[in-house]
Structure formats: structure tokens, C-alpha cells
Protein backbone atom coordinates (compact mmCIF):
# COMPACT_ATOMS: atom_id res chain seq x y z
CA UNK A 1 -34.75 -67.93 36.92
CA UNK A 2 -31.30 -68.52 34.43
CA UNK A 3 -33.74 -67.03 32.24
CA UNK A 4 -35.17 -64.72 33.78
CA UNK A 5 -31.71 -63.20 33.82
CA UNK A 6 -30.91 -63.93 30.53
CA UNK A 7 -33.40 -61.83 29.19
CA UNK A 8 -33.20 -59.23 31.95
CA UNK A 9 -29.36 -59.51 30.49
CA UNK A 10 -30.58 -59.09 26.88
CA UNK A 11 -32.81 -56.41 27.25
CA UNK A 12 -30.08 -54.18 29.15
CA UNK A 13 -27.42 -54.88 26.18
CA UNK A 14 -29.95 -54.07 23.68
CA UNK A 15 -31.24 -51.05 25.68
CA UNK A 16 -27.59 -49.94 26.38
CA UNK A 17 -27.23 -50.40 22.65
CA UNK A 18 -29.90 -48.36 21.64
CA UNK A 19 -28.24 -45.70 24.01
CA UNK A 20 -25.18 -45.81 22.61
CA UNK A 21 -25.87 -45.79 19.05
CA UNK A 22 -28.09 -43.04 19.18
CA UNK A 23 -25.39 -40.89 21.21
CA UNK A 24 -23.06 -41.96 18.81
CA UNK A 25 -25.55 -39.99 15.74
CA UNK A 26 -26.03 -37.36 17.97
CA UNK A 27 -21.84 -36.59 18.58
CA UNK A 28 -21.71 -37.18 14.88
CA UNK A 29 -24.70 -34.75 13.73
CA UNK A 30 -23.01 -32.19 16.04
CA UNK A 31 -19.68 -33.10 15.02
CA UNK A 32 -20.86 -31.88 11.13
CA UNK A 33 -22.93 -28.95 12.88
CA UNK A 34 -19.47 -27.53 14.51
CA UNK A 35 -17.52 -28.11 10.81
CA UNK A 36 -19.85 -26.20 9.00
CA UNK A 37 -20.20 -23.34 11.67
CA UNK A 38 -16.31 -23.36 11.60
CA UNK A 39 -16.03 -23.06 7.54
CA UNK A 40 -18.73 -19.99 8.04
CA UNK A 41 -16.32 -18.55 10.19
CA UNK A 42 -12.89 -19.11 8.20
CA UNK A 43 -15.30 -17.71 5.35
CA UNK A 44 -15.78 -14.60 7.31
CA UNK A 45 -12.61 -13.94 8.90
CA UNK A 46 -11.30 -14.08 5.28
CA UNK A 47 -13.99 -11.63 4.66
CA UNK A 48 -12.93 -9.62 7.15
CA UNK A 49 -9.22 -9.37 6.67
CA UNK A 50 -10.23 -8.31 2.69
CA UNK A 51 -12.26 -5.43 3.98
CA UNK A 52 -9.75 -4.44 6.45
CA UNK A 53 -7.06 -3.85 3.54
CA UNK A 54 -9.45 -2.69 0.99
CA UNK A 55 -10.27 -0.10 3.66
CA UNK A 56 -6.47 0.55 4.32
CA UNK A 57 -6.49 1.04 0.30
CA UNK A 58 -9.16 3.34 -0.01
CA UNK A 59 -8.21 5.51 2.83
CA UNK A 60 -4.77 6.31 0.94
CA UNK A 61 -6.96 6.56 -2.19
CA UNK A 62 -9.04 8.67 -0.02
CA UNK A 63 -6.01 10.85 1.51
CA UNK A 64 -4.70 11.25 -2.56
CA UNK A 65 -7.87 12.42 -3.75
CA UNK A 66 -8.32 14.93 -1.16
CA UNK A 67 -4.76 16.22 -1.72
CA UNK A 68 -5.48 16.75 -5.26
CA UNK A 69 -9.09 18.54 -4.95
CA UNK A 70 -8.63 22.09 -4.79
CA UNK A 71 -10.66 24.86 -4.85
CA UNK A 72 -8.53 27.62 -6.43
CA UNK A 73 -8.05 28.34 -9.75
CA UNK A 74 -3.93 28.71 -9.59
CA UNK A 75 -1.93 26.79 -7.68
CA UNK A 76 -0.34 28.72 -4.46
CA UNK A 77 3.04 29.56 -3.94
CA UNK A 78 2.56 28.05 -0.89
CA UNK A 79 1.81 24.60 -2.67
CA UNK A 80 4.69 24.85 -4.68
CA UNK A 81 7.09 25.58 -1.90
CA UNK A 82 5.65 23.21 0.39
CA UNK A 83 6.70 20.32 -2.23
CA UNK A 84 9.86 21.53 -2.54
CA UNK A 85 10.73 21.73 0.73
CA UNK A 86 9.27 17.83 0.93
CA UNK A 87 11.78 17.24 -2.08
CA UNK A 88 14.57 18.63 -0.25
CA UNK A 89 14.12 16.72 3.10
CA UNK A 90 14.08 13.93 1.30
CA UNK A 91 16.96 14.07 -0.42
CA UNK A 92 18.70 14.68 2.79
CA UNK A 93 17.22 11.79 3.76
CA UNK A 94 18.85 9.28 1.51
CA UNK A 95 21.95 11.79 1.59
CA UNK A 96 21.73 13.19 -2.03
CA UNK A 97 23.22 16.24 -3.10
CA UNK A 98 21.13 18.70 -4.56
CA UNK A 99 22.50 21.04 -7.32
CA UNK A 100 18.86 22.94 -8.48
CA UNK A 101 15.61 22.09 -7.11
CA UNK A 102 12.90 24.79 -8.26
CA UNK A 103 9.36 25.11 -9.94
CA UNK A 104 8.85 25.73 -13.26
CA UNK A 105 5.70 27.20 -15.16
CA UNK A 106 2.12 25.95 -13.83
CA UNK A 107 -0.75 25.05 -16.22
CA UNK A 108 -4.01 25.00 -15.74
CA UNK A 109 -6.53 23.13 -18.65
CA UNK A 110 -10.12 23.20 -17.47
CA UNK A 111 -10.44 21.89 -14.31
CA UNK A 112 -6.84 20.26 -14.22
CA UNK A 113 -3.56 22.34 -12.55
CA UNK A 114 -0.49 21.07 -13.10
CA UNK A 115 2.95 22.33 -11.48
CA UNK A 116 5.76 21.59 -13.12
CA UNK A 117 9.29 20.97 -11.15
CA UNK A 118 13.40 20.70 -12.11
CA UNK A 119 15.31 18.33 -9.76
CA UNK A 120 18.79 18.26 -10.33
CA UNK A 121 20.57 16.04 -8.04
CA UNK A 122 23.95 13.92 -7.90
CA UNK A 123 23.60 10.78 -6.38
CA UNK A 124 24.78 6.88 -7.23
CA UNK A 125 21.91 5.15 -8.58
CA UNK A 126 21.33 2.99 -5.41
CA UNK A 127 19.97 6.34 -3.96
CA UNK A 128 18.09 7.49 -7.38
CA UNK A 129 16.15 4.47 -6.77
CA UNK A 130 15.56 4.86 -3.52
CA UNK A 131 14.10 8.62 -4.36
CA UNK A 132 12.03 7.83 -6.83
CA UNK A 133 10.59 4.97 -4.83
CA UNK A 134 9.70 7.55 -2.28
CA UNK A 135 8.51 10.23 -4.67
CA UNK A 136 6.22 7.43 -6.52
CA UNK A 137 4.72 6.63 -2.58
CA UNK A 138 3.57 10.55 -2.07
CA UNK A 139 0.07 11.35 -1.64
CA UNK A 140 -0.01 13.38 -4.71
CA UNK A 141 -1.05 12.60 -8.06
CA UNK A 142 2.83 13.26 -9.96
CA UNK A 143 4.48 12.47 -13.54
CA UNK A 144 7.74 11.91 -14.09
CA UNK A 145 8.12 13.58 -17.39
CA UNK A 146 11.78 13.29 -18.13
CA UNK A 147 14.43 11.37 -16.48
CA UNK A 148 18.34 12.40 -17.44
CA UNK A 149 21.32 10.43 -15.71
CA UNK A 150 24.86 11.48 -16.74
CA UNK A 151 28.14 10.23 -15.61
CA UNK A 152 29.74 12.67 -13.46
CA UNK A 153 33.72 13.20 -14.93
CA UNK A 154 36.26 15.23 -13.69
CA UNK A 155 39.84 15.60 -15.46
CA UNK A 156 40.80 12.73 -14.32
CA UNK A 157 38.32 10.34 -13.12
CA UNK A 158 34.67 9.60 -12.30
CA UNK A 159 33.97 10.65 -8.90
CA UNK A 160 33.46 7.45 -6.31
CA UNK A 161 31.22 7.33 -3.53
CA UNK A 162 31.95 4.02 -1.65
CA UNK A 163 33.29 2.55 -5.08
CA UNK A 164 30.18 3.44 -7.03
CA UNK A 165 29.69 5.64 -9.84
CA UNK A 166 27.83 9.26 -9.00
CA UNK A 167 25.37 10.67 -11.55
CA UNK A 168 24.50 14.06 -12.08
CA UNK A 169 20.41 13.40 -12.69
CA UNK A 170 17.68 15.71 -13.60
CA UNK A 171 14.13 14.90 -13.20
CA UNK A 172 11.20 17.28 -14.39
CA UNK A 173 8.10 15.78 -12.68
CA UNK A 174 4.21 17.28 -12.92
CA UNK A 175 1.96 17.87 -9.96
CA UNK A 176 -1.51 17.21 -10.52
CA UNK A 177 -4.27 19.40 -8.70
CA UNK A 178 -8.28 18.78 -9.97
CA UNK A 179 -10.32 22.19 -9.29
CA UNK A 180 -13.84 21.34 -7.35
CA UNK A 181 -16.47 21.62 -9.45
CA UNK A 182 -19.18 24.18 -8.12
């Protein structure tokens, strides 16, 4: 009867073995199933976020292009003043005084407009920076084509905002316009 047990005994270890050993492949083989579904994943959420901000990017590329695209063969008045005005806000903006802001002579070459501008501002050249910042961010395609900064002087001194240096600066800067093709 001892072994009767004994064997009864053996066989259950063994079968319990068997059991266990196999349920311990199977965690494992879904163990690697779950890693590799998880790297797809990471893989595609990366994905993802890099289509999200290339389409962030081409929607400003976008919003540029269809700024520039025009149909007429002269730029507008309107046009012109319209940037000015934008010019002029935003020197209030970052508080700059503006002695002469006005548009020059537009040309046109082919299919390309371009309307030239005068800015002629006094500011320190915390706030310069700050501007042209802000005019490099517009939705427009723009050239800066010439850049003066000169020391303001009076008889006696350089004038002082907040201990820093004002600068009587003139920018000429290009707007860009392409004519639709037919």
C-alpha cells in the first residue's frame, strides 16, 4: 500500500510538474508577446507625435504660402497699408517709438511682387531684437534688406532709457507676393 502511495505521490509531483512548467512557458511566451506589442506601440506613438508637428509645420507653411499667392498683378494699397498698420501695433507693442514708417516703390518681375518698406524707429536694442524676432515670425515671405543702428546724441549726452543706450534704427525690408499662375 506504502507504495501504492508512493507512486500515487510521484505521479502527482510529476503531473503537477508538468503543469507548472508548461504555465511557466506559457507566462513567458506571453510575457515576450506583450514586449513586442508594447515596442509597436512606443514605435507608433513616436510616429504619431512626428506627424502631429510636421502637420503643425506645414499648416504655417500652408498659412505663408497662401498669404503670398495672389492673384493681381500690383500689389493693393490695401496690402500695403494693412502691413503697416501690423508694423505699427507692433511697435507699440514692445513700446518703440516710431519716427517714419511708410512704403516705398513696389516691383513686380514676372510672377514675383515685391513691396518695399522704410522703418525708422528709436528703440534700445533689447527691443530691436525683440521686433525683428516678431517681424521674422510673420506669415509673410519678407527681406530685411538693410539694417542701420545709430547712437542717438544730444548736446550733451546719449539719451537713457532705464540706463541703456537708445538707437535711432532704420530698416528697409521687402514683401514678397507670387502671382497665381492661370
Amino acid at each position: 500500500m506504502k507504495t501504492k502511495y508512493l507512486s500515487f505521490l510521484l505521479v502527482i509531483i510529476l503531473v503537477s510538474f508538468a503543469i507548472l512548467s508548461s504555465a511557466g512557458m506559457m507566462i513567458n511566451s506571453q510575457i515576450k508577446k506583450i514586449n513586442k506589442v508594447d515596442k509597436k506601440i512606443k514605435s507608433s506613438q513616436e510616429k504619431l507625435n512626428s506627424a502631429k508637428v510636421l502637420t503643425q509645420e506645414l499648416s504655417q507653411v500652408s498659412k505663408i504660402i497662401s498669404n503670398t499667392l495672389t492673384d493681381q498683378k500690383a500689389l493693393s494699397a490695401d496690402e500695403a497699408n494693412l502691413f503697416i498698420k501690423e508694423l505699427a501695433t507692433l511697435c507699440d507693442r514692445f513700446q518703440i517709438s516710431v519716427v517714419g514708417l511708410f512704403p516705398k516703390v513696389s516691383y513686380s518681375n514676372n510672377n514675383i511682387l515685391e513691396q518695399q518698406y522704410t522703418v525708422e524707429i528709436e528703440c534700445t536694442y533689447v527691443q530691436l531684437g525683440r521686433l525683428l524676432a516678431s517681424i521674422e515670425a510673420y506669415d509673410y515671405i519678407l527681406k530685411v534688406n538693410t539694417l542701420d543702428v545709430k547712437p542717438m546724441s544730444t548736446s550733451k549726452d546719449t539719451k537713457k532709457l532705464n540706463n541703456e543706450t537708445l538707437y535711432r534704427i532704420s530698416i528697409e525690408l521687402s514683401i514678397f507676393k507670387i502671382v497665381k499662375e492661370a
